[in-house]
C-alpha atoms as a PDB file:
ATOM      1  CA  UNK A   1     113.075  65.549  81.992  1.00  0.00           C
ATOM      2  CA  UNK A   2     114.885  62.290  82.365  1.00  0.00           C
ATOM      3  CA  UNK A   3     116.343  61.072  79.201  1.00  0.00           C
ATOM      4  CA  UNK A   4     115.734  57.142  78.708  1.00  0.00           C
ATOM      5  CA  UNK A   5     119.688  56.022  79.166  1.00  0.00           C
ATOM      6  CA  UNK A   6     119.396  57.479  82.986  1.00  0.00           C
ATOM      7  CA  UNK A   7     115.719  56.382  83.592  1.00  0.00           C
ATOM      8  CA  UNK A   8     116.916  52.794  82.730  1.00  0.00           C
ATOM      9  CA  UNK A   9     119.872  52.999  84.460  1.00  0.00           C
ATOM     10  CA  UNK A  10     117.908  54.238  87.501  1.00  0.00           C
ATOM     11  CA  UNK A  11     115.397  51.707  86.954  1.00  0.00           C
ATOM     12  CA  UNK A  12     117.712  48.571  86.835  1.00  0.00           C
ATOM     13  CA  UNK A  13     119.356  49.751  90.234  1.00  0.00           C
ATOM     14  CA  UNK A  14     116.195  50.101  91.727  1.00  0.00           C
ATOM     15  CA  UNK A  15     115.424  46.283  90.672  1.00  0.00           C
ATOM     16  CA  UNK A  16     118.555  45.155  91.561  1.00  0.00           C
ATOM     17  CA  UNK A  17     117.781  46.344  95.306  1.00  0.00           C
ATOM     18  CA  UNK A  18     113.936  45.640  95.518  1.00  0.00           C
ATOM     19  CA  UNK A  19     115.139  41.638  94.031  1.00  0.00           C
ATOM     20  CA  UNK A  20     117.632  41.794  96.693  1.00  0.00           C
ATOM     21  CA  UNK A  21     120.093  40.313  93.730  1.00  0.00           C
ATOM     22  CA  UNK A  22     124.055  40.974  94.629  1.00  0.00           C
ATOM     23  CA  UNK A  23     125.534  43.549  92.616  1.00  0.00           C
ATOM     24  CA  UNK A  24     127.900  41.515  91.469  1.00  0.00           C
ATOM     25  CA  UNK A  25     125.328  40.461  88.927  1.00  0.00           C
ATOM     26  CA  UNK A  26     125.120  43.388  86.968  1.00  0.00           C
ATOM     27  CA  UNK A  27     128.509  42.890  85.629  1.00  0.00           C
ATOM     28  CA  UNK A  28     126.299  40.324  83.260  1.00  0.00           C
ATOM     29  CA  UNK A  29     123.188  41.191  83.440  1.00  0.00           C
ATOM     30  CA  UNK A  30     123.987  44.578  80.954  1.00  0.00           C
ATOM     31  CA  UNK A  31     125.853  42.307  78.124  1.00  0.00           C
ATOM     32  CA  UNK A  32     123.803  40.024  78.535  1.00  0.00           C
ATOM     33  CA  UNK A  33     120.954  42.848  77.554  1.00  0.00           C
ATOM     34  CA  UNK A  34     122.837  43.683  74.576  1.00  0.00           C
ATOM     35  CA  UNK A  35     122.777  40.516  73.502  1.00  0.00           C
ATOM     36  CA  UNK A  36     119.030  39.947  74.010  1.00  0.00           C
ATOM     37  CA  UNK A  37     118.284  43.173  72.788  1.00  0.00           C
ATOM     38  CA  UNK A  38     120.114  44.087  69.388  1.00  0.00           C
ATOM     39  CA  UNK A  39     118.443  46.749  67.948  1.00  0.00           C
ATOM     40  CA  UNK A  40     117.802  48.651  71.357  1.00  0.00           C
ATOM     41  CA  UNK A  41     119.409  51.982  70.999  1.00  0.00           C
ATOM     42  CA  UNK A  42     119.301  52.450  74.973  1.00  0.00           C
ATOM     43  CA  UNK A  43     120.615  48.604  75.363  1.00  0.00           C
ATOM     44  CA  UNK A  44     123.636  49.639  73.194  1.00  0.00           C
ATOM     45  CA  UNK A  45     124.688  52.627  75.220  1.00  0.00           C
ATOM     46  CA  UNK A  46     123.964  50.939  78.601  1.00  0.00           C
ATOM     47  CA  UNK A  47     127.131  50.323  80.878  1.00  0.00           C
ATOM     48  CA  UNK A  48     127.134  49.401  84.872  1.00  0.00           C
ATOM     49  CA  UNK A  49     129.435  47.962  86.926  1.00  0.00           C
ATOM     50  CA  UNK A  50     128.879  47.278  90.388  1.00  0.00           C
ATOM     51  CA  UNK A  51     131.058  50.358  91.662  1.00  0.00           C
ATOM     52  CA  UNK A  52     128.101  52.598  89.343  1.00  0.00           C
ATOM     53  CA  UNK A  53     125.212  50.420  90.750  1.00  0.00           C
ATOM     54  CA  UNK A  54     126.224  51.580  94.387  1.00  0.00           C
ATOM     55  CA  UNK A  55     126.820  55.015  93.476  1.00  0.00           C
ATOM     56  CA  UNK A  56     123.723  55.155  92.268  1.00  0.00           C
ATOM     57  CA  UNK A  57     121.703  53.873  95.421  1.00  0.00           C
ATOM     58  CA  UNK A  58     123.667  55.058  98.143  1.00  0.00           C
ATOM     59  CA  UNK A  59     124.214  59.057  96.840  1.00  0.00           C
ATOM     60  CA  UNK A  60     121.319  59.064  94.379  1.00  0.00           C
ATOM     61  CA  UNK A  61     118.126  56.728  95.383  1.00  0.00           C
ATOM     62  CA  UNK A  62     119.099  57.049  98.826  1.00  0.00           C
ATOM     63  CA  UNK A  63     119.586  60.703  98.922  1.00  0.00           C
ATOM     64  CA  UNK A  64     116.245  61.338  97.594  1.00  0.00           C
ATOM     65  CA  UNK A  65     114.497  59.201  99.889  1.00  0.00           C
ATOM     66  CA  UNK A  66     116.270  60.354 102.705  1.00  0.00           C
ATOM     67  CA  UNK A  67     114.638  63.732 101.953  1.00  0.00           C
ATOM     68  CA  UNK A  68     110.924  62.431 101.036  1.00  0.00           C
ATOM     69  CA  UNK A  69     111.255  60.473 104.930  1.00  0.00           C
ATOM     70  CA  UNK A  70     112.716  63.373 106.579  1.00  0.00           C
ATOM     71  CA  UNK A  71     109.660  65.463 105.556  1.00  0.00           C
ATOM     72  CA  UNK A  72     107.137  62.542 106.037  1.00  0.00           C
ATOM     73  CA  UNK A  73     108.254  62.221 109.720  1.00  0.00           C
ATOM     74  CA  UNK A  74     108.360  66.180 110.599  1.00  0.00           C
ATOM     75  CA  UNK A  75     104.140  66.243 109.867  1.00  0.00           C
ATOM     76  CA  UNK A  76     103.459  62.356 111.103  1.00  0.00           C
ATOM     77  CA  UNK A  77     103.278  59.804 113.223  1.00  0.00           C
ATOM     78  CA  UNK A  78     106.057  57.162 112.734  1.00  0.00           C
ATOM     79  CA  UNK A  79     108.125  54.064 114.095  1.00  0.00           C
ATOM     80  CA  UNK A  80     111.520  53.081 113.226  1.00  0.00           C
ATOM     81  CA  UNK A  81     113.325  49.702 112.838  1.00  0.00           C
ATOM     82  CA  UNK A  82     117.074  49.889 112.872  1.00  0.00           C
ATOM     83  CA  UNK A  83     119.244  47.145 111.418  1.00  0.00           C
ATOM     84  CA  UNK A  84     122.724  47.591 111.785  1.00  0.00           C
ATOM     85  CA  UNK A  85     125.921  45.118 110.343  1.00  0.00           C
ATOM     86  CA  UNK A  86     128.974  45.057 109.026  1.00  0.00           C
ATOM     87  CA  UNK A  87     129.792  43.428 105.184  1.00  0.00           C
ATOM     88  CA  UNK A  88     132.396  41.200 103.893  1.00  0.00           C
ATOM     89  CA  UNK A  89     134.512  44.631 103.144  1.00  0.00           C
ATOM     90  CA  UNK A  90     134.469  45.872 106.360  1.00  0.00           C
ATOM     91  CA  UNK A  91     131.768  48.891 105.752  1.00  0.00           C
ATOM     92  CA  UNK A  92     129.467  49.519 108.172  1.00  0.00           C
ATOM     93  CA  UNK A  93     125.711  49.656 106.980  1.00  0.00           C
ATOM     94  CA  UNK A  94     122.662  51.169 109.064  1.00  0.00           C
ATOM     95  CA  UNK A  95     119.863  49.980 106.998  1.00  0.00           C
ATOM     96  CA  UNK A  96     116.209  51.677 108.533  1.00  0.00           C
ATOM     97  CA  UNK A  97     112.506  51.127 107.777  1.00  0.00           C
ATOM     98  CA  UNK A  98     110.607  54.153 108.720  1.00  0.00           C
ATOM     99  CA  UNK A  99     106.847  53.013 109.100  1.00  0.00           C
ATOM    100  CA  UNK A 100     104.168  55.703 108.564  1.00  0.00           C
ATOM    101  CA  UNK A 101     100.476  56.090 108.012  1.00  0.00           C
END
């Protein structure tokens, strides 16, 4: 079971990528949530930077979905679309959008 500290955590990444909001937000969005939210026992302990917010999509949310795809595509029919760039910082990013029905 997923204790509420890491379920918010998880959850607050996962809006910060489905928003399409820059991660440099999060640096303060979090005070700003202890401020908002005084007597929030979770609020209190939370703390995210933006090096935490990618570590948590690209080798946690990512990983797991990378499985979940892997085995949709083995038993059914699919398509791909492939986007490829490179950011500001000089990393390369493959985004994909695996369609499936």
């Amino acid at each position: 079971m997923i204790d509420h500290h890491v379920r918010s955590e998880l959850a607050i990444a996962a809006y910060f990528t489905e928003h399409n909001i820059p991660f440099s937000c999060v640096d303060h969005f979090l005070p700003t949530c202890k401020i908002a939210f005084p007597d929030s026992e979770i609020a209190k302990t939370l703390s995210m930077k933006q090096t935490k917010l990618s570590y948590i999509l690209q080798d946690g949310l990512a990983f797991e979905e990378n499985i979940f795809i892997s085995n949709v595509c083995r038993s059914q029919k699919f398509s791909i679309v492939i986007d490829e760039s490179t950011d500001i910082s000089v990393t390369q990013v493959l985004a994909f959008v695996v369609r499936y029905f």
